[in-house]
Protein backbone atom coordinates (compact mmCIF):
# COMPACT_ATOMS: atom_id res chain seq x y z
CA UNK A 1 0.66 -5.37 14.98
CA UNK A 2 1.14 -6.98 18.76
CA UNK A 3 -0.68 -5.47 21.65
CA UNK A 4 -0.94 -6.89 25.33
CA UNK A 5 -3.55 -7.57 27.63
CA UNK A 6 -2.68 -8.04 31.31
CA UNK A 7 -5.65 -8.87 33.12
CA UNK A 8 -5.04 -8.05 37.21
CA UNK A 9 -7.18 -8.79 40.45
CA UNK A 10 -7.11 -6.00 42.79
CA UNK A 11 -8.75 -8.25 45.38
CA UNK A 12 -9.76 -8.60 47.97
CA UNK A 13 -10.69 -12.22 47.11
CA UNK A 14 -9.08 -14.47 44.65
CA UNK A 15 -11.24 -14.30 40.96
CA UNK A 16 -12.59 -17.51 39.83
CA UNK A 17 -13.53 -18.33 36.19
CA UNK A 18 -11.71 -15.64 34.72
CA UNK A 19 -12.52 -14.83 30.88
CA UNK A 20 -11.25 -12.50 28.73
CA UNK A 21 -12.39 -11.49 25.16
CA UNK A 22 -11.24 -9.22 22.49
CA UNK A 23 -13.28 -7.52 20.10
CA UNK A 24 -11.22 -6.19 16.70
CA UNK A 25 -11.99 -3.36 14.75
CA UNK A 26 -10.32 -3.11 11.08
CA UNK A 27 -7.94 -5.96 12.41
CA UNK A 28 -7.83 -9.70 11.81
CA UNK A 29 -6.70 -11.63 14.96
CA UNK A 30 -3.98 -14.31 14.21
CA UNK A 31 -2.32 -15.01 17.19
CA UNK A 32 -3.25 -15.34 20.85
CA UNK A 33 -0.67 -17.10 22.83
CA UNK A 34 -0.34 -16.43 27.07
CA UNK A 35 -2.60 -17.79 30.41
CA UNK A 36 -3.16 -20.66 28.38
CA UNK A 37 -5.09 -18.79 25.55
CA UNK A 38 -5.30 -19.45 22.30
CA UNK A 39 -8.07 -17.82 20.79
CA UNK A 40 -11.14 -15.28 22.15
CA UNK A 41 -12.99 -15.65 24.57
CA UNK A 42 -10.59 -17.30 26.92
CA UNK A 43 -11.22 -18.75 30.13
CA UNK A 44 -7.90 -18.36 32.47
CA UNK A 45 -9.19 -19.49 35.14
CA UNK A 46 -8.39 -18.04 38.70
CA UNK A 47 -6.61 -15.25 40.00
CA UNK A 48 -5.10 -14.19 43.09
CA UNK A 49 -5.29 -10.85 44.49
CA UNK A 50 -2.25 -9.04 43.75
CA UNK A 51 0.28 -7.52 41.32
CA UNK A 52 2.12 -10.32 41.24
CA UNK A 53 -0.51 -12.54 39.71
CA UNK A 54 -1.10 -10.25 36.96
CA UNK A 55 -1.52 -12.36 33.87
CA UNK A 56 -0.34 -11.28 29.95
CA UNK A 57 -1.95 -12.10 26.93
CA UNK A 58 -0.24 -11.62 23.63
CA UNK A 59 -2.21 -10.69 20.74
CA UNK A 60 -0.84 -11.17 16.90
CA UNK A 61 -3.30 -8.74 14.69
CA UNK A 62 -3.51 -8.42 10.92
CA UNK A 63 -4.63 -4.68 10.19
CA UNK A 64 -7.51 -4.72 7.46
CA UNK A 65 -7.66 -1.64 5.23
CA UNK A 66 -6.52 1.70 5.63
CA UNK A 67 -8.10 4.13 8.69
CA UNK A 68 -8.34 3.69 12.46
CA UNK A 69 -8.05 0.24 13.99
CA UNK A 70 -8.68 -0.53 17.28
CA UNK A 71 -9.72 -3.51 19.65
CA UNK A 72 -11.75 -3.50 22.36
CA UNK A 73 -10.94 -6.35 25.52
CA UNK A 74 -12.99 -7.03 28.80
CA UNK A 75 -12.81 -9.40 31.71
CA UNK A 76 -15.24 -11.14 33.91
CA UNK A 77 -15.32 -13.01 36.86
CA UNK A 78 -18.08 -15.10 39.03
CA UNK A 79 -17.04 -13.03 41.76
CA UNK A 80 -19.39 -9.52 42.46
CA UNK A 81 -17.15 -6.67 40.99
CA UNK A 82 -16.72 -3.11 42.76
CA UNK A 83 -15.52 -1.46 39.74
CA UNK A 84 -16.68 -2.18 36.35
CA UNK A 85 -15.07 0.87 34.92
CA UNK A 86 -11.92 -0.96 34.49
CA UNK A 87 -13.38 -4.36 32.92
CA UNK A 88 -13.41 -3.28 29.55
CA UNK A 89 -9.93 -1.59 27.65
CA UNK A 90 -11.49 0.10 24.85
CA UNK A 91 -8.95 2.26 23.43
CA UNK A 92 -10.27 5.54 24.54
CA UNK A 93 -6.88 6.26 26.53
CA UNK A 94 -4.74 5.55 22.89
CA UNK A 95 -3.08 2.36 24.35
CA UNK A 96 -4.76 0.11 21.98
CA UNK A 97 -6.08 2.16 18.44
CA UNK A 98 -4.19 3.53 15.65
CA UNK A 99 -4.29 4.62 11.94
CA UNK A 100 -3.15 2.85 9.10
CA UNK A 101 -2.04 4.45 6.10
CA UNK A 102 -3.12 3.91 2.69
CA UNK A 103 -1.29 2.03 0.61
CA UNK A 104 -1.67 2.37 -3.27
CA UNK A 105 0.60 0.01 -5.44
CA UNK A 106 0.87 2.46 -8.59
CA UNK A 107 2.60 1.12 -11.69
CA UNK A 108 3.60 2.32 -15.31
CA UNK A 109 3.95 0.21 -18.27
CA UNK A 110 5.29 1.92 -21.80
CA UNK A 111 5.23 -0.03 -25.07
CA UNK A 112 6.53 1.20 -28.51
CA UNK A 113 3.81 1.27 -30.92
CA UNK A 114 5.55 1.55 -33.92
CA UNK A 115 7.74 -1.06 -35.65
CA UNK A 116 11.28 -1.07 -36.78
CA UNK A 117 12.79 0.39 -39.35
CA UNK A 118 13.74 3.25 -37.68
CA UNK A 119 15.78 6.05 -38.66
CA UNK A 120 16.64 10.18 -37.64
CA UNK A 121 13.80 12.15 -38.18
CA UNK A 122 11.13 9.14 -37.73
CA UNK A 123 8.45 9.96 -35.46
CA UNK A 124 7.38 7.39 -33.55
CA UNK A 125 4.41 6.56 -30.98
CA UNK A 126 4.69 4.85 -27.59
CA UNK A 127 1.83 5.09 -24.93
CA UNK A 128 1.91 4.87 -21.01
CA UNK A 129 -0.41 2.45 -19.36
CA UNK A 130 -0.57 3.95 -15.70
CA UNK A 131 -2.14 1.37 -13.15
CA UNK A 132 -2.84 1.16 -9.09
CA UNK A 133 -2.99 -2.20 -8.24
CA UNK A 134 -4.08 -1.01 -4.94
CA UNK A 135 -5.20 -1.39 -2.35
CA UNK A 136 -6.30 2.04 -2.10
CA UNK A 137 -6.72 4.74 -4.35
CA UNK A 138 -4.05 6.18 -5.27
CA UNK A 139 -3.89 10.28 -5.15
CA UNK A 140 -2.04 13.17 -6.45
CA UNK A 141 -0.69 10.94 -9.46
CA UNK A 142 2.22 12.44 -11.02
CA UNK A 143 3.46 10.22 -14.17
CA UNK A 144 6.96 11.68 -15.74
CA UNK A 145 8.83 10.28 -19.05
CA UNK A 146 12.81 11.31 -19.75
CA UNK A 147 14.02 10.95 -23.12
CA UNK A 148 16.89 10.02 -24.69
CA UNK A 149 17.27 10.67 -28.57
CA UNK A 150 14.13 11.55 -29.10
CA UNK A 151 12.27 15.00 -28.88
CA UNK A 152 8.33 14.85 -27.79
CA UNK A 153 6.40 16.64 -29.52
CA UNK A 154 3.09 15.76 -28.37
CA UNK A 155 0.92 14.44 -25.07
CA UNK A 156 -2.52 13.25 -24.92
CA UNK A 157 -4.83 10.96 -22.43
CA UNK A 158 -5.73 11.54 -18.91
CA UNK A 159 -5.59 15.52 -19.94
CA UNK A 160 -1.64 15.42 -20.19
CA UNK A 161 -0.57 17.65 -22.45
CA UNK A 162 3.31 17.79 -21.12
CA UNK A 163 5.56 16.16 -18.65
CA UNK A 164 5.81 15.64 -15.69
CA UNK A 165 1.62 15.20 -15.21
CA UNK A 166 -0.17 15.03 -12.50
CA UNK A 167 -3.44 12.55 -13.04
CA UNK A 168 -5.01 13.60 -9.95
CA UNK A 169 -6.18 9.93 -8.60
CA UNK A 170 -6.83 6.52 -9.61
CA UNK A 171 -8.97 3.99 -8.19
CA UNK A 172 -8.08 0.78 -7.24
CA UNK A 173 -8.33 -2.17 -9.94
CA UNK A 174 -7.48 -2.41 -13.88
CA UNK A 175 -10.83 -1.38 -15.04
CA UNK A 176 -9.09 1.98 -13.78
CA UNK A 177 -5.80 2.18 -15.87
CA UNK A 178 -4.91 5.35 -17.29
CA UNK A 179 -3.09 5.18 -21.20
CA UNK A 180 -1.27 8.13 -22.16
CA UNK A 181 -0.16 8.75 -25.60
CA UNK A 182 3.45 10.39 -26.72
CA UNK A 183 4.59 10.92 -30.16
CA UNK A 184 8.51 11.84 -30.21
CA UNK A 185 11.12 12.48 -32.91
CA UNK A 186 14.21 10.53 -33.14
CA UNK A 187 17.05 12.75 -33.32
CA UNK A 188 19.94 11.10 -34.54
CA UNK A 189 20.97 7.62 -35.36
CA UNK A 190 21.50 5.18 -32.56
CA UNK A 191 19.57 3.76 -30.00
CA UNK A 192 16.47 5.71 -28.58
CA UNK A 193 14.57 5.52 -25.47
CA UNK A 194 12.63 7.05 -22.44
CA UNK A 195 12.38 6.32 -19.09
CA UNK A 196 8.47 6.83 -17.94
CA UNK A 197 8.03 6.70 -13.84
CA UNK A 198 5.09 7.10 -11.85
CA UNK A 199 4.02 8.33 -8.01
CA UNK A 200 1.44 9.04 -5.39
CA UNK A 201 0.90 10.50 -2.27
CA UNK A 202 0.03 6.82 -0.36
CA UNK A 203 2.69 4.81 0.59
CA UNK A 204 4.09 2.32 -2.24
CA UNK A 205 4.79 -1.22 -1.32
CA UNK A 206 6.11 -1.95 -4.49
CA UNK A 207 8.51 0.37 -6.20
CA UNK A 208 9.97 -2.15 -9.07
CA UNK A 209 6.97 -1.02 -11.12
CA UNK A 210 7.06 2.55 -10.39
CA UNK A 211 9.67 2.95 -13.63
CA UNK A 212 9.52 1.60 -16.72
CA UNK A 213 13.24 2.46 -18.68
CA UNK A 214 13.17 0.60 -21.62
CA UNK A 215 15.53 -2.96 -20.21
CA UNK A 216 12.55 -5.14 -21.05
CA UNK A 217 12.52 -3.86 -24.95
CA UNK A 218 8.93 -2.67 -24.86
CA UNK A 219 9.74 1.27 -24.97
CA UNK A 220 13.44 1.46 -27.27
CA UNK A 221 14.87 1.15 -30.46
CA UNK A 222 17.73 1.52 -32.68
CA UNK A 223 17.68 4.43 -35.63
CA UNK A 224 19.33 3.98 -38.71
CA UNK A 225 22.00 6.12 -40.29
CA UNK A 226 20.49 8.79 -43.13
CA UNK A 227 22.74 10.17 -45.36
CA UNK A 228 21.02 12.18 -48.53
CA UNK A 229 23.77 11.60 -51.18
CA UNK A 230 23.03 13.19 -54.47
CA UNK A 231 25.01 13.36 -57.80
């Protein structure tokens, strides 16, 4: 985020060892640039009386973690000042706050469990490894899986019992993952597959993981013809 500081002298008397310093809250400064400031506090100087000596300071901010941020900046000079109400720009008038949201990074992962040979009317086992890789918790989970030739016939893990499931939420970090296990029948000969996805309520800065379809291997197959001859 970029926010402004313009630091006036409403006189009478020109200001004299001006400094200004800002205070973040749930922000990381990274760039101050303006007045000749690079960093906080900042000694400008002197000012003249008037609006056309106003001064700008450009501020570069990095916001932390999900919830309000805010910053908090104040000037001083040597001179005695009439009205300290207006040294300090704390964000009370919404100029200079906000609210980030969260941000959850939820993933799913499916991987076959059972090897080839395959053929129609094999049942085979494939589990869903749901993760948030953060970095907030993620809420209001839903995982879904599509399949194509195959019929599920069962759910289990994370109290799924059908699709689509909702997990409810998942905490930030691996030690969290969530495994969900399907069993399906293959109906015919071919290839089989499923395509498992996975959302939440936060925002998702990565979506490339939110579906897993089978194009890395891990989750497909190819079933073998059957034919019962008999003589």
């Amino acid at each position: 985020v970029t926010y402004t500081l313009v630091v006036s002298n409403l006189g009478p008397d020109t200001a004299t060892n001006v400094e200004v310093t800002d205070v973040p809250s749930n922000l990381t400064i990274t760039g101050v640039t303006g007045a000749g400031c690079t960093t906080f506090p900042c000694t400008i100087g002197s000012i003249a009386s008037g609006a056309a000596n106003d001064v700008t300071i450009t501020v570069t901010a990095t916001i932390d973690a999900s919830g309000n941020f805010s910053n908090t900046a104040s000037v001083s000079a040597d001179e005695t000042d009439p009205v300290s109400t207006n040294n300090i720009d704390d964000g009370t008038d919404g100029n200079n706050d906000g609210t980030a949201a969260p941000v959850a990074d939820v993933s799913v992962t499916k991987t076959l469990i059972d090897s080839s040979p395959y053929a129609t009317g094999d049942t085979v086992t494939y589990t869903l490894v749901v993760s948030n890789l953060g970095p907030d918790t993620a809420t209001n989970v839903e995982v879904t899986d599509v399949p194509s030739n195959l019929t599920i016939t069962g759910v289990t893990g994370a109290g799924c019992t059908t699709f689509p499931c909702t997990i409810g939420s998942i905490a930030s970090g691996a030690a969290n993952d969530v495994t969900i296990t399907v069993t399906a029948t293959i109906d015919a000969s071919g290839n089989f597959s499923n395509t498992a996805s996975v959302s939440a309520d936060e925002t998702d800065p990565v979506s490339t993981n939110n579906i897993d379809d089978g194009t890395d291997g891990n989750n497909d197959g190819t079933a073998a013809p059957v034919a019962d001859v008999s003589v």
